[in-house]
Protein backbone atom coordinates (compact mmCIF):
# COMPACT_ATOMS: atom_id res chain seq x y z
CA UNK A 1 -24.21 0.14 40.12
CA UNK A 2 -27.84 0.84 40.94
CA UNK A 3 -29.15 3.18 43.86
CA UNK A 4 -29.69 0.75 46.49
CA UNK A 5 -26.12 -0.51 46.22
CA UNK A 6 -24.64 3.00 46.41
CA UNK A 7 -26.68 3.72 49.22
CA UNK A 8 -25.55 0.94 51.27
CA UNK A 9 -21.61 0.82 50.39
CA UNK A 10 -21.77 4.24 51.44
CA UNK A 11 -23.80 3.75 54.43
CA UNK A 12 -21.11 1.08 55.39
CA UNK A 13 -18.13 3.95 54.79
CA UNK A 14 -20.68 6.75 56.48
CA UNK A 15 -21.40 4.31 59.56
CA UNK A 16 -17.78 3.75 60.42
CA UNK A 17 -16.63 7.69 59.69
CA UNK A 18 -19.10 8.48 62.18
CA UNK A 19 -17.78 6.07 64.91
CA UNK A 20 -14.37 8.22 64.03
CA UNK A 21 -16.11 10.96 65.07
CA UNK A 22 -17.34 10.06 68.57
CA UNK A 23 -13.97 11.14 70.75
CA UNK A 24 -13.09 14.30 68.68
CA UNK A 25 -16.86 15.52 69.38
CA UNK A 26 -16.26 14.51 73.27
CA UNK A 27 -12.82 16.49 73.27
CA UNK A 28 -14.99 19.52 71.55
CA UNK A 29 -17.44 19.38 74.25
CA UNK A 30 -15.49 18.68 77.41
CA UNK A 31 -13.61 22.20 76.12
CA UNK A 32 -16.42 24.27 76.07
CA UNK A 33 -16.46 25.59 79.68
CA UNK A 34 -13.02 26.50 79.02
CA UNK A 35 -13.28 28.37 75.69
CA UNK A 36 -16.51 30.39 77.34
CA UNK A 37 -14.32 32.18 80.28
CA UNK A 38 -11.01 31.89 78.91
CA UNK A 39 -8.99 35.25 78.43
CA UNK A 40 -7.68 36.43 74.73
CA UNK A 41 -4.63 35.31 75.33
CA UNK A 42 -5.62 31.84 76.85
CA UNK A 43 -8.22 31.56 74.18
CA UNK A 44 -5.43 31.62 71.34
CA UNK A 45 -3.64 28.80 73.02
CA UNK A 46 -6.84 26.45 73.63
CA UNK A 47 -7.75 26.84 70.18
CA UNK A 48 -4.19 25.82 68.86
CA UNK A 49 -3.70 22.79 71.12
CA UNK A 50 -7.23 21.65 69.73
CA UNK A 51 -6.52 21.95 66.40
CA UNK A 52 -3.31 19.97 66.95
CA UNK A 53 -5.29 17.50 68.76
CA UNK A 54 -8.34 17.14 66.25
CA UNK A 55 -5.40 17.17 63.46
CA UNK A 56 -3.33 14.54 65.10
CA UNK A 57 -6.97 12.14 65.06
CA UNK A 58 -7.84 13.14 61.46
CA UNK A 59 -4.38 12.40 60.06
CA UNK A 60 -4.40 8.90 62.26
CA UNK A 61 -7.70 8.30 60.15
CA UNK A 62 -6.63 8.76 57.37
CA UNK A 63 -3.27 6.73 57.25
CA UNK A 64 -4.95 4.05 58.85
CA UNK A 65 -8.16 3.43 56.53
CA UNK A 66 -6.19 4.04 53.71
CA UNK A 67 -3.40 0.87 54.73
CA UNK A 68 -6.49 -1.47 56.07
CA UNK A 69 -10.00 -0.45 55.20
CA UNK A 70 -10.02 -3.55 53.07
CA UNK A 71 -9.40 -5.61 55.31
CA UNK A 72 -11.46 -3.69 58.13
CA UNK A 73 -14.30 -3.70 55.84
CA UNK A 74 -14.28 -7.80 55.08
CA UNK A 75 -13.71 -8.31 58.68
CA UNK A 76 -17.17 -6.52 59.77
CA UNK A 77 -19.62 -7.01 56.73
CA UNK A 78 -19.81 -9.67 53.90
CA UNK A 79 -18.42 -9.62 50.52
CA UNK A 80 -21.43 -8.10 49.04
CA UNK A 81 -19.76 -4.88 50.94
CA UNK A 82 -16.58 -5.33 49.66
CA UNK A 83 -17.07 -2.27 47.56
CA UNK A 84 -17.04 0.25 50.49
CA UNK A 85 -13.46 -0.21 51.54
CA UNK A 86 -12.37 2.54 48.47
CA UNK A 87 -15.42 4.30 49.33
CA UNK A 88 -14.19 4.62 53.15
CA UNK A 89 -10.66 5.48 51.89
CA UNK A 90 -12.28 8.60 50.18
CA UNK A 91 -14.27 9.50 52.69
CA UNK A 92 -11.95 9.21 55.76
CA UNK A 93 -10.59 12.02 54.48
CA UNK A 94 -13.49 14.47 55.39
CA UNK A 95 -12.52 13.29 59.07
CA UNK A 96 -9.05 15.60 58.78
CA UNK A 97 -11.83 18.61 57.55
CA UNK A 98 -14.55 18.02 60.07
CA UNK A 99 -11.99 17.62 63.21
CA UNK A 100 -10.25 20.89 62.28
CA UNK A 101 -13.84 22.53 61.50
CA UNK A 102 -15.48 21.70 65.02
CA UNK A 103 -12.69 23.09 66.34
CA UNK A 104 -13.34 26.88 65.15
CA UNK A 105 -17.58 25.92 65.41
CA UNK A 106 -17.48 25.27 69.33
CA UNK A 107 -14.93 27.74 69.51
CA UNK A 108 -17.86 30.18 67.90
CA UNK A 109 -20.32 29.09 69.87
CA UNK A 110 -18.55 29.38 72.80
CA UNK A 111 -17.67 32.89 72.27
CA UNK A 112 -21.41 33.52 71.14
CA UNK A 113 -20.33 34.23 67.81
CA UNK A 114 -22.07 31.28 65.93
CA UNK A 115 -25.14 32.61 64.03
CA UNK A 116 -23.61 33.07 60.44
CA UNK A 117 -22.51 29.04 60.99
CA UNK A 118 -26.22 28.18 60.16
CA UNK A 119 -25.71 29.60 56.81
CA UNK A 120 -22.64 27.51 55.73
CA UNK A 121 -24.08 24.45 56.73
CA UNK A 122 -27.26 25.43 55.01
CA UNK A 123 -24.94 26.21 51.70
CA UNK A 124 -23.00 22.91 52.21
CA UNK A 125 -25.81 20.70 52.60
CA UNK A 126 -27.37 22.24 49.31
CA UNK A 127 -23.57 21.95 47.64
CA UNK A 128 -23.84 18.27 48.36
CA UNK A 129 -27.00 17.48 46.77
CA UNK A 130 -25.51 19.22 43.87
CA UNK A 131 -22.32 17.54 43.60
CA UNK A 132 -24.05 13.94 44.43
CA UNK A 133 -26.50 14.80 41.51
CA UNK A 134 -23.58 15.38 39.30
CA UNK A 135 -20.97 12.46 40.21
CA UNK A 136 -23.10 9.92 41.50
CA UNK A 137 -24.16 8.90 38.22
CA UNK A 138 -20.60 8.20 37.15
CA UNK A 139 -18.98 7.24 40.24
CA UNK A 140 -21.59 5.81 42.20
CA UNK A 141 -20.90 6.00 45.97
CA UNK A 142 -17.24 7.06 45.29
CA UNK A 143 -18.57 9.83 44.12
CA UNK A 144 -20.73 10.84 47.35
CA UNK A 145 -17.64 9.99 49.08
CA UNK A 146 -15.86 13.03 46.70
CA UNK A 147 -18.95 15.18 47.45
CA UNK A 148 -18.58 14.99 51.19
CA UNK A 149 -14.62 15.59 51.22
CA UNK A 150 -15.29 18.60 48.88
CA UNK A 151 -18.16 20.08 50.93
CA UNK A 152 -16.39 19.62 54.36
CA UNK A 153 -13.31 21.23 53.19
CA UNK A 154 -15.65 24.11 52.21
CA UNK A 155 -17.11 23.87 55.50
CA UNK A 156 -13.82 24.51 57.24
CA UNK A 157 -13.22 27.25 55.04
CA UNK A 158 -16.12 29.06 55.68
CA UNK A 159 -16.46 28.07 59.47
CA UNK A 160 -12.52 29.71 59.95
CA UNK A 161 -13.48 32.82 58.31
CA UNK A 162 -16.65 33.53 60.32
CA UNK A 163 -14.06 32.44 63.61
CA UNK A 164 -11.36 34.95 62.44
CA UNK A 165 -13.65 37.55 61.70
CA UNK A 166 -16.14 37.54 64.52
CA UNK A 167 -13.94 36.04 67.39
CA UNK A 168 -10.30 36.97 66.04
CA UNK A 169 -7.27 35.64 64.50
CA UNK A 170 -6.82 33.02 67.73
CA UNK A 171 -5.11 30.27 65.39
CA UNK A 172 -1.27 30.70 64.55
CA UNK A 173 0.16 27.47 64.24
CA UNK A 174 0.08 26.87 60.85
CA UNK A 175 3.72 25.10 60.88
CA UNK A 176 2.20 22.96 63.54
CA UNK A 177 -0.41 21.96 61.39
CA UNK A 178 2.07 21.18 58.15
CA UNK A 179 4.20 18.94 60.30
CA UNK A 180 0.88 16.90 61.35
CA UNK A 181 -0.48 16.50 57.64
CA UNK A 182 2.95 15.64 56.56
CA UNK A 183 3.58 13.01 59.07
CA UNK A 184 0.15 11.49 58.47
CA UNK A 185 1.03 11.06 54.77
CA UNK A 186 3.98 10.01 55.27
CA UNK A 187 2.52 6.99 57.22
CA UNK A 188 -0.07 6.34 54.89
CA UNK A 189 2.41 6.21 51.91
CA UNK A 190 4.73 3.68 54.09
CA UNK A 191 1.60 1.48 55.03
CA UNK A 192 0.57 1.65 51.46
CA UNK A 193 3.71 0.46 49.95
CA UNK A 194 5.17 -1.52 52.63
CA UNK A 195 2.25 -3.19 54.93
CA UNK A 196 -0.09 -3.47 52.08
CA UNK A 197 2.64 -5.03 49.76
CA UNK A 198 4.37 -7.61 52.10
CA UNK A 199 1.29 -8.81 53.79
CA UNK A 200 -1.66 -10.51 51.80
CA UNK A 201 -5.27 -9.32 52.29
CA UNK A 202 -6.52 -10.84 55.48
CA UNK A 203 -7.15 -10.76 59.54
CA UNK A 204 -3.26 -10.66 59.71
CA UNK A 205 -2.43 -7.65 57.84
CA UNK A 206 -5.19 -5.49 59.79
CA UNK A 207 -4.03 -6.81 63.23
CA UNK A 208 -0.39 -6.04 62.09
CA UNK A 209 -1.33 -2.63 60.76
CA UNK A 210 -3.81 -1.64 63.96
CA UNK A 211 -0.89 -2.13 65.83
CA UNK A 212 2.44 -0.51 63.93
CA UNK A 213 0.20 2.46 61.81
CA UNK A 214 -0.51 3.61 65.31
CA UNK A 215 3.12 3.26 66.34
CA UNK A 216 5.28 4.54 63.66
CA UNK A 217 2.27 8.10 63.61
CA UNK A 218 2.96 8.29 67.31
CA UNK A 219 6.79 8.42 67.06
CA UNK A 220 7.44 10.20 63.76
CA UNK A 221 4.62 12.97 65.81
CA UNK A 222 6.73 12.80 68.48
CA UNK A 223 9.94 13.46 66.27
CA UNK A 224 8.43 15.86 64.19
CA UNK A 225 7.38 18.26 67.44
CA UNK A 226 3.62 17.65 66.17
CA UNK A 227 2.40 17.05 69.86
CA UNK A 228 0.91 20.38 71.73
CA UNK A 229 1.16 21.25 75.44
CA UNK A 230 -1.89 19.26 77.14
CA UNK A 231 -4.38 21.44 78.77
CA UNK A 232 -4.52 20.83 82.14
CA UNK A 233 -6.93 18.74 83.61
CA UNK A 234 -7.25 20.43 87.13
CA UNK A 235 -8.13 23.46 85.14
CA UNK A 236 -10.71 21.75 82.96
CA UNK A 237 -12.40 20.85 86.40
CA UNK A 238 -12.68 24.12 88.38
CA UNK A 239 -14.06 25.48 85.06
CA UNK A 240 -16.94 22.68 85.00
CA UNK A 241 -17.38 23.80 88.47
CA UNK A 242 -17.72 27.34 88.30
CA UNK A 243 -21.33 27.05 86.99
CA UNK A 244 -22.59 25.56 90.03
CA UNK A 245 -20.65 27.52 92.46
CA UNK A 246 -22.37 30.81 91.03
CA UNK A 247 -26.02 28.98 91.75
């Protein structure tokens, strides 16, 4: 595989990871008012139900691009980028890591406790280049798609301990968090072996699996207690308003 063909099936994987993204980030950033004035107490439960929130979207991610990114893939590029559907089913996984990790970062930053965060993204953007250096040559852009997933799960290691040090142990539910990860590969194991088995490769399989991947997460989430009290939306409000009633 030469370098301009690992650039691009990544770019293709990279491209559509990134569209993941956009609603997580928007959820992250519509709680900041919140997470700036809310109590101890308070604080501990906002940064729970995100978590379950940004896990819920990370495990949905994953289960789905692993059952269709094939079929996603030949749907929105030609052939030629056939070759990034694996590459997106690696790197969709960095979306469970980067949810959970932005998360604890806003929460930081909120809390004014975000100035040691420069140095672990400084650290894993240098990891990368080391990693890509080293499996690149042998895995071409599967390999940069292992690089990310190993550096973001870094990331969210480092990023909680700066949060749990500086801000405080505001994250309990752990058994929350099992329940999500299991239910999302449970899902991805069922679309694997079921969807990807009985349907052939085509439009028909990814409109049937955009439609009951979706489903069965949602109801084995439901089943499996995985959903978190929402956060009130008339609160969300006065706390976006509080800024301008001060001026």
């Amino acid at each position: 595989m030469t370098n301009s063909q690992t650039v691009a099936l990544y770019g293709v994987a990279a491209t559509i990871v990134t569209f993941l993204l956009v609603i997580p980030n928007a959820y992250m950033t519509s709680m900041m008012p919140l997470l700036v004035t809310a109590p101890p107490q308070k604080l501990t439960a906002m940064v729970n139900t995100a978590c379950a929130y940004m896990s819920l979207i990370g495990a949905l991610a994953v289960a789905g691009t692993t059952c269709v990114s094939a079929d996603f893939i030949n749907l929105i590029t030609s052939h030629e980028y056939a070759g990034a559907a694996p590459v997106l089913s690696i790197l969709s996984i960095s979306v469970l890591f980067t949810c959970v990790t932005s998360v604890f970062s806003y929460a930081s930053f909120a809390r004014d406790h975000h100035h040691r965060l420069f140095a672990i993204s400084c650290g894993g953007f240098a990891l990368n280049i080391v990693l890509d250096v080293v499996l690149i040559p042998a895995l071409g852009a599967r390999g940069a798609a292992v690089a990310t997933v190993i550096v973001e799960s870094l990331i969210l290691v480092g990023t909680y301990a700066i949060f749990r040090s500086r801000v405080g142990n505001h994250f309990n539910a752990w058994s929350r968090q099992a329940r999500i990860y299991a239910v999302g590969g449970a899902v991805a194991l069922l679309g694997h072996f079921v969807l990807d088995h009985q349907l052939g490769a085509g439009v028909l399989r990814l409109g049937v699996g955009l439609v009951t991947i979706p489903g069965i997460f949602v109801a084995l989430a439901l089943l499996f207690r995985c959903f978190p009290t929402p956060i009130s939306f008339r609160e969300l409000w006065i706390a976006m308003r509080v800024p301008r009633g001060r001026q």
